[in-house]
C-alpha atoms as a PDB file:
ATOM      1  CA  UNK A   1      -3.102  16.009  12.847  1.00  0.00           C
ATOM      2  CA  UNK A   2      -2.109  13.136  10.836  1.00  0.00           C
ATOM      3  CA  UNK A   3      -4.815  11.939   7.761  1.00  0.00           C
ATOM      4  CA  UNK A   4      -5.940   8.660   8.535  1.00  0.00           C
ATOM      5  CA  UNK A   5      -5.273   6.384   5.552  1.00  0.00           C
ATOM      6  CA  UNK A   6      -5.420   2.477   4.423  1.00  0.00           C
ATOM      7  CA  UNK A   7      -3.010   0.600   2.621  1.00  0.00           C
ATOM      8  CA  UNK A   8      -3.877  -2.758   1.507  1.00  0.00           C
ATOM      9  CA  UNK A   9      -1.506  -5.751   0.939  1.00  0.00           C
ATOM     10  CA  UNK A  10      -3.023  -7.539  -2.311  1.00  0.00           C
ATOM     11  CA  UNK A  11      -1.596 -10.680  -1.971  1.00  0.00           C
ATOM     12  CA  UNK A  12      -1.842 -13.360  -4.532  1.00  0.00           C
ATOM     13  CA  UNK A  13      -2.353 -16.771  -5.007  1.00  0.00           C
ATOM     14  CA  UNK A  14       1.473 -16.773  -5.650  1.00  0.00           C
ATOM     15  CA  UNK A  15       1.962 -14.672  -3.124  1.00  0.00           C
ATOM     16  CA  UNK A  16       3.337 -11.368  -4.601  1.00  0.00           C
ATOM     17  CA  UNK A  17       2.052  -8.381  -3.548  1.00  0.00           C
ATOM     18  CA  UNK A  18       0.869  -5.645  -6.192  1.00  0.00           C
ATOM     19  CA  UNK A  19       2.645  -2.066  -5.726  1.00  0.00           C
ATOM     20  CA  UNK A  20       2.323   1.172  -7.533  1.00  0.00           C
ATOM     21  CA  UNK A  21       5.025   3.089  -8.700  1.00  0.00           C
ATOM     22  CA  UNK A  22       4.697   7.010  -8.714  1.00  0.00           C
ATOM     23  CA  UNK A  23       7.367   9.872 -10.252  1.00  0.00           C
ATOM     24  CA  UNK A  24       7.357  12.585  -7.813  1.00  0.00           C
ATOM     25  CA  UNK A  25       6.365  15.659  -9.555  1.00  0.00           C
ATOM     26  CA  UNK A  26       8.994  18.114  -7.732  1.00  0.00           C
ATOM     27  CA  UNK A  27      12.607  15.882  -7.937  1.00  0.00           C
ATOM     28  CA  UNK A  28      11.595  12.960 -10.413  1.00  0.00           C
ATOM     29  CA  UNK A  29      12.082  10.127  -8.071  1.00  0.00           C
ATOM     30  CA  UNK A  30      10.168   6.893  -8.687  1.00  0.00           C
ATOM     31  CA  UNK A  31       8.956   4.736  -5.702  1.00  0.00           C
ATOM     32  CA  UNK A  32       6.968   1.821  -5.139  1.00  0.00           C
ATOM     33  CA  UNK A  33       4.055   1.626  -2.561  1.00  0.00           C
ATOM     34  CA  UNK A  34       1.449  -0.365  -1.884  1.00  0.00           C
ATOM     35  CA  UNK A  35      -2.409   0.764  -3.323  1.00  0.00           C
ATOM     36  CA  UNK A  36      -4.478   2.583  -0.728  1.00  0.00           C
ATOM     37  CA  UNK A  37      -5.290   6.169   0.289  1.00  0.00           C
ATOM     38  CA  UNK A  38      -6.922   8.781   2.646  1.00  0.00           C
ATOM     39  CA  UNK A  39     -10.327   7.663   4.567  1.00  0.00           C
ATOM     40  CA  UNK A  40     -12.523   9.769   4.189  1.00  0.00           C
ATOM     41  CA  UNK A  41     -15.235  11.395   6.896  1.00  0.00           C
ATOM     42  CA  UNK A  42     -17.926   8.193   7.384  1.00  0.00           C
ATOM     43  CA  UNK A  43     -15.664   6.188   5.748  1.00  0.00           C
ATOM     44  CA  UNK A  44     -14.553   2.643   7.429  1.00  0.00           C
ATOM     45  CA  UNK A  45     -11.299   0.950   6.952  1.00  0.00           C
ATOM     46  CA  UNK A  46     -13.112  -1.598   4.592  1.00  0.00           C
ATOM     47  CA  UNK A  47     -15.032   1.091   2.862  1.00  0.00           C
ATOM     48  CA  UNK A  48     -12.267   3.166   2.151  1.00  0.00           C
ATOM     49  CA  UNK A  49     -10.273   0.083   1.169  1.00  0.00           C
ATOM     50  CA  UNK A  50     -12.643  -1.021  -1.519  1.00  0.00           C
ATOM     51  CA  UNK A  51     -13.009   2.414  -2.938  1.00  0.00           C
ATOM     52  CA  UNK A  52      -9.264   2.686  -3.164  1.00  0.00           C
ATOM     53  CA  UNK A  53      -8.555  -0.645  -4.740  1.00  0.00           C
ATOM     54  CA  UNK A  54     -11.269   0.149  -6.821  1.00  0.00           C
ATOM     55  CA  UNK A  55      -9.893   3.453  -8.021  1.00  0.00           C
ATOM     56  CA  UNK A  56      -6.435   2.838  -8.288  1.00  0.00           C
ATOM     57  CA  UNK A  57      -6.614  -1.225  -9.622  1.00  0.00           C
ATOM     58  CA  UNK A  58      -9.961  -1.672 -10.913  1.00  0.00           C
ATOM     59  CA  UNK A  59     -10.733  -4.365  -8.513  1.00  0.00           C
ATOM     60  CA  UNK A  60     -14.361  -4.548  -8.340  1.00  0.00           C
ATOM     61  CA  UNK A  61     -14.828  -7.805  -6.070  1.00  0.00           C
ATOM     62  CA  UNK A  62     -15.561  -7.260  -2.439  1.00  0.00           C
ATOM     63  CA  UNK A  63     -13.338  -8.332  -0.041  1.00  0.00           C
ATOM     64  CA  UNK A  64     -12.975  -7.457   3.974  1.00  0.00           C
ATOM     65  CA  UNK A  65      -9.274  -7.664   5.059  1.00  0.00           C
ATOM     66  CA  UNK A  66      -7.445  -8.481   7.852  1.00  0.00           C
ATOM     67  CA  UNK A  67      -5.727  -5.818   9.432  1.00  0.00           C
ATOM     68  CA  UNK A  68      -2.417  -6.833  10.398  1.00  0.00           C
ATOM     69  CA  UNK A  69      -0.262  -3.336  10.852  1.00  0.00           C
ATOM     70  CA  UNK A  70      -0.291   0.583  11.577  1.00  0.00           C
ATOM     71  CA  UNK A  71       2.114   2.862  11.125  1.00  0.00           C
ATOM     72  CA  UNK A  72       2.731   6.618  11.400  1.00  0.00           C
ATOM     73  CA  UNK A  73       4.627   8.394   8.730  1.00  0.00           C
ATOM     74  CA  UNK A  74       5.599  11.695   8.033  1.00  0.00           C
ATOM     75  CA  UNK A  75       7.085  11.942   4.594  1.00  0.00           C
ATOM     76  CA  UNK A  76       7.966  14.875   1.134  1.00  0.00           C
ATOM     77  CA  UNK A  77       6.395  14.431  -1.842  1.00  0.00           C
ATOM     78  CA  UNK A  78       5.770  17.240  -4.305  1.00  0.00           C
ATOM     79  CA  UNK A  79       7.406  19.483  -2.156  1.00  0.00           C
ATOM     80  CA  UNK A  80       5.023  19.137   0.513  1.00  0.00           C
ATOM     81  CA  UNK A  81       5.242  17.160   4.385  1.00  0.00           C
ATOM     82  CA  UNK A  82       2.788  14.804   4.749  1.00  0.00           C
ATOM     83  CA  UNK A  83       1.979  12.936   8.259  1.00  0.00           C
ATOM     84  CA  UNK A  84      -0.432   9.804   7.607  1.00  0.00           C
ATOM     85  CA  UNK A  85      -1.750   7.432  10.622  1.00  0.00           C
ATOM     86  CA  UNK A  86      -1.921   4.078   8.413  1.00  0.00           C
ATOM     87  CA  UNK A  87      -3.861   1.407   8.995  1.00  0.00           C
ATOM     88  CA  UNK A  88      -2.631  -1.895   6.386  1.00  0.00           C
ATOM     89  CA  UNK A  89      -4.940  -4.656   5.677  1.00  0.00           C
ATOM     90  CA  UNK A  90      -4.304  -7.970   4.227  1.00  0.00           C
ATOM     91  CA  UNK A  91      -6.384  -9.040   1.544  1.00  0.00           C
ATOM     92  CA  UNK A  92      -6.187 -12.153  -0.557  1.00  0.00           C
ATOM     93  CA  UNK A  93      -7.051 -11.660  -4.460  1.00  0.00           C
ATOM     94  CA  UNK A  94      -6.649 -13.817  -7.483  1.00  0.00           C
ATOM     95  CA  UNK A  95      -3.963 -12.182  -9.756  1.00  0.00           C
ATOM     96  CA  UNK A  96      -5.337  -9.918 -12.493  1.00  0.00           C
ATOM     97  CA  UNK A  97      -4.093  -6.717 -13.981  1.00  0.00           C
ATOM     98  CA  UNK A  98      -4.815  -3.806 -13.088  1.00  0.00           C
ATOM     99  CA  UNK A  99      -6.827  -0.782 -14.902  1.00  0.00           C
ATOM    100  CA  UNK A 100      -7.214   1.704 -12.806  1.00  0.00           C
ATOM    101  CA  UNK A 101     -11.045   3.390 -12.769  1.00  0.00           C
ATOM    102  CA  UNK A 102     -10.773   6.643 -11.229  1.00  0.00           C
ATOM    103  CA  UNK A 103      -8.004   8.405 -11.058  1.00  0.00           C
ATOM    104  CA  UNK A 104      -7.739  11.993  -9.907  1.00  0.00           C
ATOM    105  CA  UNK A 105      -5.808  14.447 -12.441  1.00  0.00           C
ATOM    106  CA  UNK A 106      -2.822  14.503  -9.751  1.00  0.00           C
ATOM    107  CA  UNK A 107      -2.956  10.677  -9.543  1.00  0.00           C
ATOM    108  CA  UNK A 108      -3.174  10.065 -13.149  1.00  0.00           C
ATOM    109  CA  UNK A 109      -0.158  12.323 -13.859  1.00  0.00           C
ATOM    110  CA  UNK A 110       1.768  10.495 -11.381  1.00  0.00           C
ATOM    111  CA  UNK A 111       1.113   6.998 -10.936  1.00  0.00           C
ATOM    112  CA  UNK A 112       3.507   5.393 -13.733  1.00  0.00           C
ATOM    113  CA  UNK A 113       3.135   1.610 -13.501  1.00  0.00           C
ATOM    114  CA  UNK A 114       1.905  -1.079 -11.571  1.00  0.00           C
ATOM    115  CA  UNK A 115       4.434  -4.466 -10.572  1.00  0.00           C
ATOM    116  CA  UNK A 116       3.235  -7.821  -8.804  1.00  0.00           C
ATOM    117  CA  UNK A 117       6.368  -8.520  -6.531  1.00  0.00           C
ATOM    118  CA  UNK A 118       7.391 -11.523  -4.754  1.00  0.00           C
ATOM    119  CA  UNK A 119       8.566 -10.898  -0.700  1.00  0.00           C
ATOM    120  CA  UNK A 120      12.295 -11.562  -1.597  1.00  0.00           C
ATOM    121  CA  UNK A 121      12.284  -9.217  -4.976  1.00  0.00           C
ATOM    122  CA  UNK A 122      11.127  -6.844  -2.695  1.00  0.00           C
ATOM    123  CA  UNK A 123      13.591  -6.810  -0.312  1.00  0.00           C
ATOM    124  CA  UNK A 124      16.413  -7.632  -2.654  1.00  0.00           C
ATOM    125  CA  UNK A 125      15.554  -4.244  -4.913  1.00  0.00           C
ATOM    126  CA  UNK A 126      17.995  -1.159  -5.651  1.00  0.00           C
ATOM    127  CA  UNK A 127      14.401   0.362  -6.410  1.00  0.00           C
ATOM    128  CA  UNK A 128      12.834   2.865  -3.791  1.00  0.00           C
ATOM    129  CA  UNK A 129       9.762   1.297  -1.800  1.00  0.00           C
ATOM    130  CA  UNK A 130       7.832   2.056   1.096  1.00  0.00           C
ATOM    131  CA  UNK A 131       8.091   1.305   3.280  1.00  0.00           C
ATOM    132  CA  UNK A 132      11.515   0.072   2.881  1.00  0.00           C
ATOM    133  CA  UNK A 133      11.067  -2.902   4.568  1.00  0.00           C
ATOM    134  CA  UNK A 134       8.124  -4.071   3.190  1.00  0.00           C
ATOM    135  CA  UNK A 135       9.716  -7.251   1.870  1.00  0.00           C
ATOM    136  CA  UNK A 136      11.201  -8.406   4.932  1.00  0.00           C
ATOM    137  CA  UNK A 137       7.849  -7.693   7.001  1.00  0.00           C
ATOM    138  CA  UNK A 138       6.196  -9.141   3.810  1.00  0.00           C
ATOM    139  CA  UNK A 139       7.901 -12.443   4.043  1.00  0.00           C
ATOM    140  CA  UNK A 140       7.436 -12.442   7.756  1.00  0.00           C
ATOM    141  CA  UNK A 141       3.856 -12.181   7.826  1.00  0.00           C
ATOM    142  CA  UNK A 142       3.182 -14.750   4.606  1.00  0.00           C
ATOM    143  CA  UNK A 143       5.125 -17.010   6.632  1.00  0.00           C
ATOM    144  CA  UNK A 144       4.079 -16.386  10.220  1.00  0.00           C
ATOM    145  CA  UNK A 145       0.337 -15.515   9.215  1.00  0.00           C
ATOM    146  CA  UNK A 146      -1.481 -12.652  10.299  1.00  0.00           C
ATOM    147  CA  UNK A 147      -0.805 -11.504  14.049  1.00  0.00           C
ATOM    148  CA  UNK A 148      -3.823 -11.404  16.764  1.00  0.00           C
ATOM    149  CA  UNK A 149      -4.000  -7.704  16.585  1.00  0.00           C
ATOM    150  CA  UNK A 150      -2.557  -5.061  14.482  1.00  0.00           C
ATOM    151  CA  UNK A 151       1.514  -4.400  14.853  1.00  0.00           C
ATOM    152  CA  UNK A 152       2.459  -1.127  15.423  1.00  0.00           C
ATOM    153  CA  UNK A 153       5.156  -1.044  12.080  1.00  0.00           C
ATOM    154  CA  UNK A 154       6.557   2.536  12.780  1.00  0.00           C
ATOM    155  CA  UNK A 155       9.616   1.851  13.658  1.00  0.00           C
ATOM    156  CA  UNK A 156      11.838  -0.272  11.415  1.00  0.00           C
ATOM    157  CA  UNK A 157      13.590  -1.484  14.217  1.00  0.00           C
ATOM    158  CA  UNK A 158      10.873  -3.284  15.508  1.00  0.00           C
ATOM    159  CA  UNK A 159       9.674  -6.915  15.188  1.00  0.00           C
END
């Protein structure tokens, strides 16, 4: 069964998107991806959202979200398989830095850095990010706005 998480698309008013970059532990590859996390039992989308942006950036302000994509992902980190069901929000913020306020152990040893990124930096980088292509759906979505419902992002392929 896949864990259900969020993953929120910070957007600011220069619209670049905040990422976090982790090492994984077992090969020592960095990555960039956007803040967000498992939701937990109880938990809505919004709820978990705020408590993630709130651990991982420090950003305190409420805020609901539009939801504008899903995806399902299996991926390896730390020598593990992990299937998620995501569910991505978009959520205007003013730009600030961020200071994380409650990071597990596991997270604090391996988130390394935080980046605001512009859509075309994005998909212009040699750097690993997921998903990889964020920028180009990035771009597409500042541009086009948010759809009517939620696009299924799973497959690269797709519009």
């Amino acid at each position: 069964m896949p864990r259900a998480t969020v993953k929120l698309l910070l957007v600011d008013q220069d619209e670049c998107l905040l990422l976090l970059r982790s090492t994984d532990p077992a090969t020592g590859r960095t990555q960039w991806y956007p803040v967000g996390g498992g939701v937990e039992d109880g938990e809505s989308l919004v709820e978990a959202a705020r408590r993630e942006a709130r651990e991982e950036t420090g950003l305190a302000e409420p805020f609901d979200g539009t939801h504008v994509w899903t995806r399902d992902h299996t991926y390896r980190y730390d020598g593990r398989t992990v299937q998620v069901h995501e569910d991505w929000l978009l959520v205007p913020v003013k730009h600030f830095e961020p200071a994380p306020t409650s990071l597990s152990p596991y997270e604090e040893r391996t988130l390394t850095g935080a980046r605001w990124w512009r859509a075309e930096e994005l998909a212009a980088t040699a750097e690993t990010v997921f998903p990889p292509d964020l920028g180009v759906r990035l771009a597409a979505l500042l541009a086009e706005g948010p759809p009517v419902t939620p696009i299924d992002i799973s497959d690269p392929t797709a519009p």
